[in-house]
N, C-alpha and C. Protein backbone atom coordinates (compact mmCIF):
# COMPACT_ATOMS: atom_id res chain seq x y z
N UNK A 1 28.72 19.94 7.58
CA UNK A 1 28.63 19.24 6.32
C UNK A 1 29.89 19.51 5.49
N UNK A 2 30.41 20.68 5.87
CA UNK A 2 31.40 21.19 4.77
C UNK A 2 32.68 20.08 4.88
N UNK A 3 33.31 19.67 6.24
CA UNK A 3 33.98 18.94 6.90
C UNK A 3 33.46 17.72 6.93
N UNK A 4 32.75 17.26 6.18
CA UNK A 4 32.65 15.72 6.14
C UNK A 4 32.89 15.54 4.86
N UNK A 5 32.70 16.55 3.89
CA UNK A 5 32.76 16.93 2.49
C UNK A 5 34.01 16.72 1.89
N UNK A 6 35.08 17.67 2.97
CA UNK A 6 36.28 18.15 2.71
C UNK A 6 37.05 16.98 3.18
N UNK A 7 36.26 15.89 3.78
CA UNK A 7 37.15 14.96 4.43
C UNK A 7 37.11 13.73 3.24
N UNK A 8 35.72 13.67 2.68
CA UNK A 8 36.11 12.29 1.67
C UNK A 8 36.67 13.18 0.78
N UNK A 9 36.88 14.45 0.20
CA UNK A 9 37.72 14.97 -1.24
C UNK A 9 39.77 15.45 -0.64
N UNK A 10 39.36 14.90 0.19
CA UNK A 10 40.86 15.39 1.24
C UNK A 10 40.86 16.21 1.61
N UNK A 11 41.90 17.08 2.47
CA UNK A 11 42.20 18.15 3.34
C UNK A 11 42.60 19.13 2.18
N UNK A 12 43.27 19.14 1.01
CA UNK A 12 43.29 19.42 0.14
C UNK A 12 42.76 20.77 -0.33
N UNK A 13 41.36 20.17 -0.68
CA UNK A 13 40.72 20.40 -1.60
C UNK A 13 39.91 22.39 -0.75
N UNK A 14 40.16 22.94 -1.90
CA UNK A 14 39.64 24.46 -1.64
C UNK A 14 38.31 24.42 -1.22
N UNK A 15 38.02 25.38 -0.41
CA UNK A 15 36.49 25.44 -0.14
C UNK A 15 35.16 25.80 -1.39
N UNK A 16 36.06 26.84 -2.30
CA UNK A 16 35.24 26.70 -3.65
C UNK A 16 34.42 25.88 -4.24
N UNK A 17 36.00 24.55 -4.34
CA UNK A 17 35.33 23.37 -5.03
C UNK A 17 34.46 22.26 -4.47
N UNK A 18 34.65 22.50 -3.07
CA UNK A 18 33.51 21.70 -2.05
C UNK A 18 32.43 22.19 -2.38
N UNK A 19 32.28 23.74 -2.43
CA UNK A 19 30.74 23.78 -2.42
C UNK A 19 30.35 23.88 -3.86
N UNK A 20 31.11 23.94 -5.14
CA UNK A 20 30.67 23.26 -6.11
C UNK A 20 30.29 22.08 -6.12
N UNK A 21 31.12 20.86 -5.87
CA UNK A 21 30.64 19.61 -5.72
C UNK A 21 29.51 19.50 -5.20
N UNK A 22 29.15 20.12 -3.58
CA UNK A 22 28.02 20.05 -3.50
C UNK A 22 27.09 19.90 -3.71
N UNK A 23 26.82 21.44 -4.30
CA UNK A 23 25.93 22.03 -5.23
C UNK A 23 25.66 21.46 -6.07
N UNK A 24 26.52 20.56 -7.20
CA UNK A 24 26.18 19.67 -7.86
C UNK A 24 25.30 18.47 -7.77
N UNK A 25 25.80 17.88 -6.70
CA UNK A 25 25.18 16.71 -6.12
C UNK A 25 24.07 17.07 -5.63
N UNK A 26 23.43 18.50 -4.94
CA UNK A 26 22.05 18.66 -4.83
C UNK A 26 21.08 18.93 -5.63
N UNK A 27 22.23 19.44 -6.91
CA UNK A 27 20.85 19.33 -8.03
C UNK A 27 20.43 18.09 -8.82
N UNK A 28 21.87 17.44 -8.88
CA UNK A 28 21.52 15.94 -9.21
C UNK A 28 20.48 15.49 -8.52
N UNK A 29 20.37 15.16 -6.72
CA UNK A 29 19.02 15.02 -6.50
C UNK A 29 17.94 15.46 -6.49
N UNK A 30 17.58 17.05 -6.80
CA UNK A 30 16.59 17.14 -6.97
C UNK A 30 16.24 17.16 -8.31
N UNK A 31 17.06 16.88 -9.34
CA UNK A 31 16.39 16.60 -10.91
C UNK A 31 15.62 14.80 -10.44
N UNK A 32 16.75 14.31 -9.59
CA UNK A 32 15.99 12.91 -9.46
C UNK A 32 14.50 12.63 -9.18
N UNK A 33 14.27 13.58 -8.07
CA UNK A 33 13.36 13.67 -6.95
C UNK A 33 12.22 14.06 -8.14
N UNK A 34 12.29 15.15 -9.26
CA UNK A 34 11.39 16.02 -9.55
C UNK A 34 10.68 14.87 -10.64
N UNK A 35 11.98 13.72 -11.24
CA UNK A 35 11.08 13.38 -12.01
C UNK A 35 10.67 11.98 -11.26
N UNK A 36 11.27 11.28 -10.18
CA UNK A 36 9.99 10.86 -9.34
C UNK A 36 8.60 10.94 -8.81
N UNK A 37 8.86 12.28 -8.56
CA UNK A 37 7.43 12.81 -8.29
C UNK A 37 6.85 13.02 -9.69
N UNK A 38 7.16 13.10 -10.83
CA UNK A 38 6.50 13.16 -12.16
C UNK A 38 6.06 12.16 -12.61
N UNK A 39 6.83 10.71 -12.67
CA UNK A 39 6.37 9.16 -12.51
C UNK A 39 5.62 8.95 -11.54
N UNK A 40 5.56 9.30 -10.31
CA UNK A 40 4.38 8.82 -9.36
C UNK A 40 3.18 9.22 -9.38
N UNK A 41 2.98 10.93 -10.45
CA UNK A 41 1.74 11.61 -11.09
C UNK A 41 1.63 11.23 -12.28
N UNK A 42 1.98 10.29 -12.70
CA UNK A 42 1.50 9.32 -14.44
C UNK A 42 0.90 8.33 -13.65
N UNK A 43 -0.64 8.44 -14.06
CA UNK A 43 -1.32 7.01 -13.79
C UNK A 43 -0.87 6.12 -14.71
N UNK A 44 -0.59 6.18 -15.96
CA UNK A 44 0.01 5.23 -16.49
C UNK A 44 0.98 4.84 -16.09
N UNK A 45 1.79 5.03 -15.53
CA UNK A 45 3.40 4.41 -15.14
C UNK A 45 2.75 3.63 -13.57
N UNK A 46 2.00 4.63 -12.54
CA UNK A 46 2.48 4.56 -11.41
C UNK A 46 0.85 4.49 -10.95
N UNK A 47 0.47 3.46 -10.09
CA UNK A 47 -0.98 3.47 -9.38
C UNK A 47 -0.73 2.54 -8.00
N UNK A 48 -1.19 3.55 -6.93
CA UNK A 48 -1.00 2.69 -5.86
C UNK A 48 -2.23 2.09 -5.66
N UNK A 49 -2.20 0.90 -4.55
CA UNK A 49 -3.37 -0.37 -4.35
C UNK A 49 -3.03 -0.33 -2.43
N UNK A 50 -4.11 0.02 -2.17
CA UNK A 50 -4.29 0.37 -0.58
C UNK A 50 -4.73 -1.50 -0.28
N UNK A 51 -3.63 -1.57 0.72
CA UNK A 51 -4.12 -3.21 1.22
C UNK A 51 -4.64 -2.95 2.68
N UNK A 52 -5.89 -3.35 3.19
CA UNK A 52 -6.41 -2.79 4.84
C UNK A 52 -6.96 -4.28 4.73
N UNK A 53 -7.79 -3.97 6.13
CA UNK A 53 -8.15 -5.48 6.69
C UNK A 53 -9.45 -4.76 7.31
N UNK A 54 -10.62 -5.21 7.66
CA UNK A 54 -12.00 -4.38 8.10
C UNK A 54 -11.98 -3.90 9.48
N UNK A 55 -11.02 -3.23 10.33
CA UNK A 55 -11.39 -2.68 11.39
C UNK A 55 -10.91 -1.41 10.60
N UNK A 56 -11.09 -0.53 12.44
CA UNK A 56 -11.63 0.81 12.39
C UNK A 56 -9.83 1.32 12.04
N UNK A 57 -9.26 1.28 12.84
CA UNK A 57 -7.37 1.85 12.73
C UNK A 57 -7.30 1.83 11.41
N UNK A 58 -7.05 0.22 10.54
CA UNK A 58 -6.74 0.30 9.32
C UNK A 58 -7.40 0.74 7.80
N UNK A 59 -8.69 1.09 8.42
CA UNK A 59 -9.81 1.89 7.52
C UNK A 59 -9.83 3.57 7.86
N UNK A 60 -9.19 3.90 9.04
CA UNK A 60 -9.07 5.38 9.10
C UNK A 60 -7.69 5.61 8.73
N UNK A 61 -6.70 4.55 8.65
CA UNK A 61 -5.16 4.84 7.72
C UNK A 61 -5.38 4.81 5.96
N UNK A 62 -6.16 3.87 5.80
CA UNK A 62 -6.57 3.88 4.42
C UNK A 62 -7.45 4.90 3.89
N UNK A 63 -7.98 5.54 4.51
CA UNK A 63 -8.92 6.81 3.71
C UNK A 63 -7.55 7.99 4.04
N UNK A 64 -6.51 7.98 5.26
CA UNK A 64 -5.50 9.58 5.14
C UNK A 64 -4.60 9.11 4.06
N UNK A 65 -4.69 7.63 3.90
CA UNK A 65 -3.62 7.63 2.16
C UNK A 65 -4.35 8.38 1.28
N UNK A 66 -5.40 7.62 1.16
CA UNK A 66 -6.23 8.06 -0.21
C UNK A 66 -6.48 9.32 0.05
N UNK A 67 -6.62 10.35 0.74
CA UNK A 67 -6.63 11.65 0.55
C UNK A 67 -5.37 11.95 0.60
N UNK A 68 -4.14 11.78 0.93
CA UNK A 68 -3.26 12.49 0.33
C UNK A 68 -2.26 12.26 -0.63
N UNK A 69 -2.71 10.89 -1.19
CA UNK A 69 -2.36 10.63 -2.51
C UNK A 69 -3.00 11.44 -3.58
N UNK A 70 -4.53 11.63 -3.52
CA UNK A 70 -5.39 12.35 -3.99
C UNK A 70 -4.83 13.95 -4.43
N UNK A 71 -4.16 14.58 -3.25
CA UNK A 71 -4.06 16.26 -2.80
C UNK A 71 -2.73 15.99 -4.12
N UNK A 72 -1.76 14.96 -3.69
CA UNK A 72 -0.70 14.74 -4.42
C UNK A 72 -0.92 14.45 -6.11
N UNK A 73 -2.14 14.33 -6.67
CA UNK A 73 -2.51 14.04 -7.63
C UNK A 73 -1.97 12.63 -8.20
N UNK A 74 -2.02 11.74 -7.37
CA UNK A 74 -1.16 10.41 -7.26
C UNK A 74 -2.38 9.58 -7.27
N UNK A 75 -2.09 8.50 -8.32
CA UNK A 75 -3.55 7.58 -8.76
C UNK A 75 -3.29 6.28 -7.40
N UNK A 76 -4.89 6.74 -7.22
CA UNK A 76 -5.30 5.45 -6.41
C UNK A 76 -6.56 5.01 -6.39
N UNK A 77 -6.84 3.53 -6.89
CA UNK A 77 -8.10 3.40 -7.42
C UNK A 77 -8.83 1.98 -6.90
N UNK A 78 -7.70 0.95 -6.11
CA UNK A 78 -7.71 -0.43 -5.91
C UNK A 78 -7.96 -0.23 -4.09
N UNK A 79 -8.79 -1.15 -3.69
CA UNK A 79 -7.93 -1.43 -2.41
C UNK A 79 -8.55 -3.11 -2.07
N UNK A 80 -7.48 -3.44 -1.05
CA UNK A 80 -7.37 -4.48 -1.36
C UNK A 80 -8.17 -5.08 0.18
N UNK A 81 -8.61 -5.91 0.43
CA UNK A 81 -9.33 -5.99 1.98
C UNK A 81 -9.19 -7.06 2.54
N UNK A 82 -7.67 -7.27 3.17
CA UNK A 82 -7.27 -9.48 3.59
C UNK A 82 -7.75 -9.36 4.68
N UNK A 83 -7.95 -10.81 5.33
CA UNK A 83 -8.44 -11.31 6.38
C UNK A 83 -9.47 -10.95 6.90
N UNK A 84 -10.27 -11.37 6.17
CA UNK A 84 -11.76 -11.29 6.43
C UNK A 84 -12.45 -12.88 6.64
N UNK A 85 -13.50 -12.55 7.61
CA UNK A 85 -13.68 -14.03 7.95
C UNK A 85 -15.00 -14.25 6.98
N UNK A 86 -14.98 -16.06 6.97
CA UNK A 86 -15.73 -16.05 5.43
C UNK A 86 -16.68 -17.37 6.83
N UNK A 87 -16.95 -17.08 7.93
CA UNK A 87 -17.83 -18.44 8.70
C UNK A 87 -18.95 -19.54 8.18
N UNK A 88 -18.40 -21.01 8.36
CA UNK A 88 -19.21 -21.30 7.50
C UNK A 88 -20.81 -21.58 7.82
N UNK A 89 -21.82 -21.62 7.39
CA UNK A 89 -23.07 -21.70 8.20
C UNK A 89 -23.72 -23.38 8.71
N UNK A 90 -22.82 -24.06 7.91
CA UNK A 90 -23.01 -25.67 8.50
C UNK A 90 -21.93 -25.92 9.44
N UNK A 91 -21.22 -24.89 10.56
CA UNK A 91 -20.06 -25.39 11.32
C UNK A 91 -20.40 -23.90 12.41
N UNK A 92 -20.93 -23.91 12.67
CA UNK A 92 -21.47 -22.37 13.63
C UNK A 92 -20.45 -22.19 14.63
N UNK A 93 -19.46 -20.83 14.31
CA UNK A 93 -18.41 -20.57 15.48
C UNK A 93 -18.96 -19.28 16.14
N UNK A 94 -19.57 -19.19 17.15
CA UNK A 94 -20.02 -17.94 17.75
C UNK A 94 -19.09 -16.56 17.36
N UNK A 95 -18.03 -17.04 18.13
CA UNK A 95 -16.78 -15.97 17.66
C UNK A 95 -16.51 -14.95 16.33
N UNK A 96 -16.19 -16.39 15.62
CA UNK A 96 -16.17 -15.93 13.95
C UNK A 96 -17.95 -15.42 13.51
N UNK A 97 -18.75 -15.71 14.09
CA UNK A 97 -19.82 -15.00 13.58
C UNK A 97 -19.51 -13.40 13.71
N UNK A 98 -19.49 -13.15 15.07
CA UNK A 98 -19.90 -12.34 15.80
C UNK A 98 -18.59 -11.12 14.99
N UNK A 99 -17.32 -11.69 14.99
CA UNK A 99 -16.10 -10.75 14.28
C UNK A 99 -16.51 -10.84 12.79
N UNK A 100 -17.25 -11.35 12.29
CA UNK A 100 -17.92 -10.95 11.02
C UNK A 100 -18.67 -10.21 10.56
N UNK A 101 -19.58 -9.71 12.09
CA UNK A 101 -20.47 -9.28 12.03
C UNK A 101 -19.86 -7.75 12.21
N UNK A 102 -18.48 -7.40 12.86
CA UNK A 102 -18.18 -6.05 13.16
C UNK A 102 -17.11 -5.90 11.68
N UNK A 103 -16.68 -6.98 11.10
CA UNK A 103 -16.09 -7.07 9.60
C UNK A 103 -17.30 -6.09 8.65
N UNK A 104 -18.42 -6.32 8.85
CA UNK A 104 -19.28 -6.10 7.76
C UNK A 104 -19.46 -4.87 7.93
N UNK A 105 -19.70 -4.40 9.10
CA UNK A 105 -19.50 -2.90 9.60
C UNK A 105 -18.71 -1.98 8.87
N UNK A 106 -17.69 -2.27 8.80
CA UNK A 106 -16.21 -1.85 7.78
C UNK A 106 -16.64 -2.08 6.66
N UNK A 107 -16.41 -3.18 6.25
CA UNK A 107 -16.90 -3.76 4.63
C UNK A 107 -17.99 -2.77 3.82
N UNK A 108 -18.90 -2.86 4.58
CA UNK A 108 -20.07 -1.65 4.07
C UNK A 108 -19.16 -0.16 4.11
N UNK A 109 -19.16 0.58 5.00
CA UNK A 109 -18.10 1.62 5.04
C UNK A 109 -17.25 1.89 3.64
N UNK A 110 -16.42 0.83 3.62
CA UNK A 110 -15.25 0.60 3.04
C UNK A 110 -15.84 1.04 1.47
N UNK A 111 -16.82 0.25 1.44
CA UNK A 111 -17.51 -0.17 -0.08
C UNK A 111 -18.35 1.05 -0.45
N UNK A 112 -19.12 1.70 0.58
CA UNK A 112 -20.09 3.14 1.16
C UNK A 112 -18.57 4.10 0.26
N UNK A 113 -17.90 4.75 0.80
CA UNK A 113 -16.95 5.49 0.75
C UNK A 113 -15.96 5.24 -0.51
N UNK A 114 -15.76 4.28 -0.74
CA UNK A 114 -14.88 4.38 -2.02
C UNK A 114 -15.89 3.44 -3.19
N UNK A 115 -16.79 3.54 -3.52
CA UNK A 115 -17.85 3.12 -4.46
C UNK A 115 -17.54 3.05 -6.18
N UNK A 116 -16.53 4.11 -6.40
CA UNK A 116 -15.83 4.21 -7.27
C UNK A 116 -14.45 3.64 -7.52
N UNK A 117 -13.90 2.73 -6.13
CA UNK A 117 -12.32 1.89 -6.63
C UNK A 117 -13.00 0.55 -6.65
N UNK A 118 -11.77 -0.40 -6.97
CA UNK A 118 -12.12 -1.65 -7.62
C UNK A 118 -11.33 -1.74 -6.00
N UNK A 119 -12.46 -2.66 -5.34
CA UNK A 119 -12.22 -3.65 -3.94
C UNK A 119 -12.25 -4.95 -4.27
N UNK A 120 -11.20 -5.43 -3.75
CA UNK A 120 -10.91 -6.82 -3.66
C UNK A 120 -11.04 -7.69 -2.66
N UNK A 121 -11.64 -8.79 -1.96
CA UNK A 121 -11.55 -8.69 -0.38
C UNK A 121 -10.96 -10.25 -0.37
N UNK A 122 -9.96 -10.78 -0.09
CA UNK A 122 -9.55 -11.43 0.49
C UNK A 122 -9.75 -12.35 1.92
N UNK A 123 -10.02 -13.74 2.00
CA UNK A 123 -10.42 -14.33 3.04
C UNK A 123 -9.06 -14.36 4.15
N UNK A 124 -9.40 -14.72 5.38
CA UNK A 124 -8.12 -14.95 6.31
C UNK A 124 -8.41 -16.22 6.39
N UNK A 125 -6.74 -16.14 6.13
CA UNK A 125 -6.28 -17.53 5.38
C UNK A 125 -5.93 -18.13 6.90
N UNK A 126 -5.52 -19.63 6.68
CA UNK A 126 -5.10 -20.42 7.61
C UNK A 126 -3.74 -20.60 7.81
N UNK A 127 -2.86 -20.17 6.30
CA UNK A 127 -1.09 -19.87 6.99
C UNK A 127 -0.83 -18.89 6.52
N UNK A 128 0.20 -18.32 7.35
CA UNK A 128 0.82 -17.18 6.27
C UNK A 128 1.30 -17.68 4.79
N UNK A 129 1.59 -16.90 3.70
CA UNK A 129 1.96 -16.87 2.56
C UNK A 129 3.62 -16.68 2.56
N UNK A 130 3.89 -17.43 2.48
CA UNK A 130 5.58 -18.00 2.48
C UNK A 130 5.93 -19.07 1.31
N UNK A 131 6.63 -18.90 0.38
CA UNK A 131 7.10 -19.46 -0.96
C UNK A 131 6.18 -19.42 -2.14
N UNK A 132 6.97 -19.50 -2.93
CA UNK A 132 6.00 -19.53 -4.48
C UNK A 132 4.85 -20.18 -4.51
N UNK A 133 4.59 -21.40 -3.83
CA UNK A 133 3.19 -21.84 -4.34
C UNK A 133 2.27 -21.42 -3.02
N UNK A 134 2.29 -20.54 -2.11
CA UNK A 134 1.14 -19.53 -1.88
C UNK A 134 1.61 -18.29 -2.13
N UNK A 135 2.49 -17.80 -2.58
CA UNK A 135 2.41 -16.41 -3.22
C UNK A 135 1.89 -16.89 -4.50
N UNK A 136 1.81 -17.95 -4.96
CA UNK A 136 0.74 -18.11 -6.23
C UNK A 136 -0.69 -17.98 -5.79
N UNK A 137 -0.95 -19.07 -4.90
CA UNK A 137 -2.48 -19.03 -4.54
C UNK A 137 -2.57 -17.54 -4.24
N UNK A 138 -2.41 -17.00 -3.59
CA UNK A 138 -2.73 -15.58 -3.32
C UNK A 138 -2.48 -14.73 -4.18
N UNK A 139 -2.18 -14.94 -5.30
CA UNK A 139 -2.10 -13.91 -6.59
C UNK A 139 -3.35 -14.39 -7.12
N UNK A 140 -3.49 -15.61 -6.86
CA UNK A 140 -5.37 -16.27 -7.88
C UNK A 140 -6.06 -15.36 -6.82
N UNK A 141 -6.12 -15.22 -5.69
CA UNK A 141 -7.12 -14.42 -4.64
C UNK A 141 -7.15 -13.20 -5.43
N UNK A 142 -6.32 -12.59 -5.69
CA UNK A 142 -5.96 -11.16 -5.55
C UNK A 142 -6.74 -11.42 -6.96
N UNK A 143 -6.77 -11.94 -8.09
CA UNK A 143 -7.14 -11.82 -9.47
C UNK A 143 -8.45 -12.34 -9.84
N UNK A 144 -8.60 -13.90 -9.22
CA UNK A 144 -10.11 -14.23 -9.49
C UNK A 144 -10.84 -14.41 -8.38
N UNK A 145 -10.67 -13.40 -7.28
CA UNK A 145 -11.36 -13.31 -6.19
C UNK A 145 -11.91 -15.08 -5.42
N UNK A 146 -12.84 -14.60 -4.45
CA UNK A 146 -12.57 -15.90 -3.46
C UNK A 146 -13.98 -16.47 -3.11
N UNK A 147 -14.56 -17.10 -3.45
CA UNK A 147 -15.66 -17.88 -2.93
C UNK A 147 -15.68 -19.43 -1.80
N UNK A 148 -16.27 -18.86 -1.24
CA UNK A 148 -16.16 -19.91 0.29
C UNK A 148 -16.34 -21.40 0.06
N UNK A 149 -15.36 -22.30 0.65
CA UNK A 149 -15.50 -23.87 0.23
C UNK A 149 -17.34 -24.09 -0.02
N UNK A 150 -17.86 -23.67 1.06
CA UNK A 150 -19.40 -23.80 1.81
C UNK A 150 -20.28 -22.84 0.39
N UNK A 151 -19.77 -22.37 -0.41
CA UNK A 151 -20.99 -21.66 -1.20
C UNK A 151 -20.53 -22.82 -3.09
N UNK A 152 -19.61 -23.56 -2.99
CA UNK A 152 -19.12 -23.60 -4.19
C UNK A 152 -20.20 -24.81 -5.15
């Protein structure tokens, strides 16, 4: 390190003042670091929103966030639950029943276990979300939640 140091301040430069500079520059980052981690422990400034989908992988990644955001004293209170199938009951798809039926599995879980965050669940949509007017529609999802063409 000292020699990569000594190479952007030139050949020059005394070994003293390298490892002053250094030294400098490492406390500069860790004053950075300390009050990052001080903004990311203000729920007011800083709250993370866990986005999963109802199987088992992305519901056992979403509970090791939330516990070690938790240990970290780091607010987390939202999670968010896309692509979920919403089947309609006047159009019977065996398939989509049946992956609804292991959706709900999770869903309960999901809802069982964090009873106290605000869940949001999101339908799976038919395109991805690409340009402003479905990153709009999907901000109305995300805000006034989603009721099925078939229930409206």
């Amino acid at each position: 390190m000292l020699g990569s140091v000594q190479s952007m301040m030139g050949t020059q430069a005394d070994p003293e003042t390298i490892h002053k500079k250094i030294f400098e520059s490492m406390d500069g980052m860790k004053k950075k670091t300390e009050e990052i981690n001080k903004q990311f422990m203000d729920p007011d400034r800083t709250t993370f929103i866990a986005v999963c989908i109802p199987e088992f992988l992305s519901m056992y990644e979403t509970e090791r966030l939330a516990i070690e955001l938790a240990k970290k004293e780091i607010d987390i209170r939202n999670i968010v639950i896309n692509q979920v199938l919403f089947p309609d009951p006047n159009q019977p798809c065996k398939k989509c029943t049946a992956r609804r039926k292991m959706q709900d599995k999770y869903l309960e879980q999901i809802k069982e276990i964090y009873d106290d965050f605000h869940i949001t669940v999101n339908p799976q949509l038919d395109e991805e979300v690409r340009g402003i007017n479905k990153l709009k529609e999907f901000g109305s999802l995300l805000f006034n939640g989603y009721t099925p063409e078939w229930q409206k």
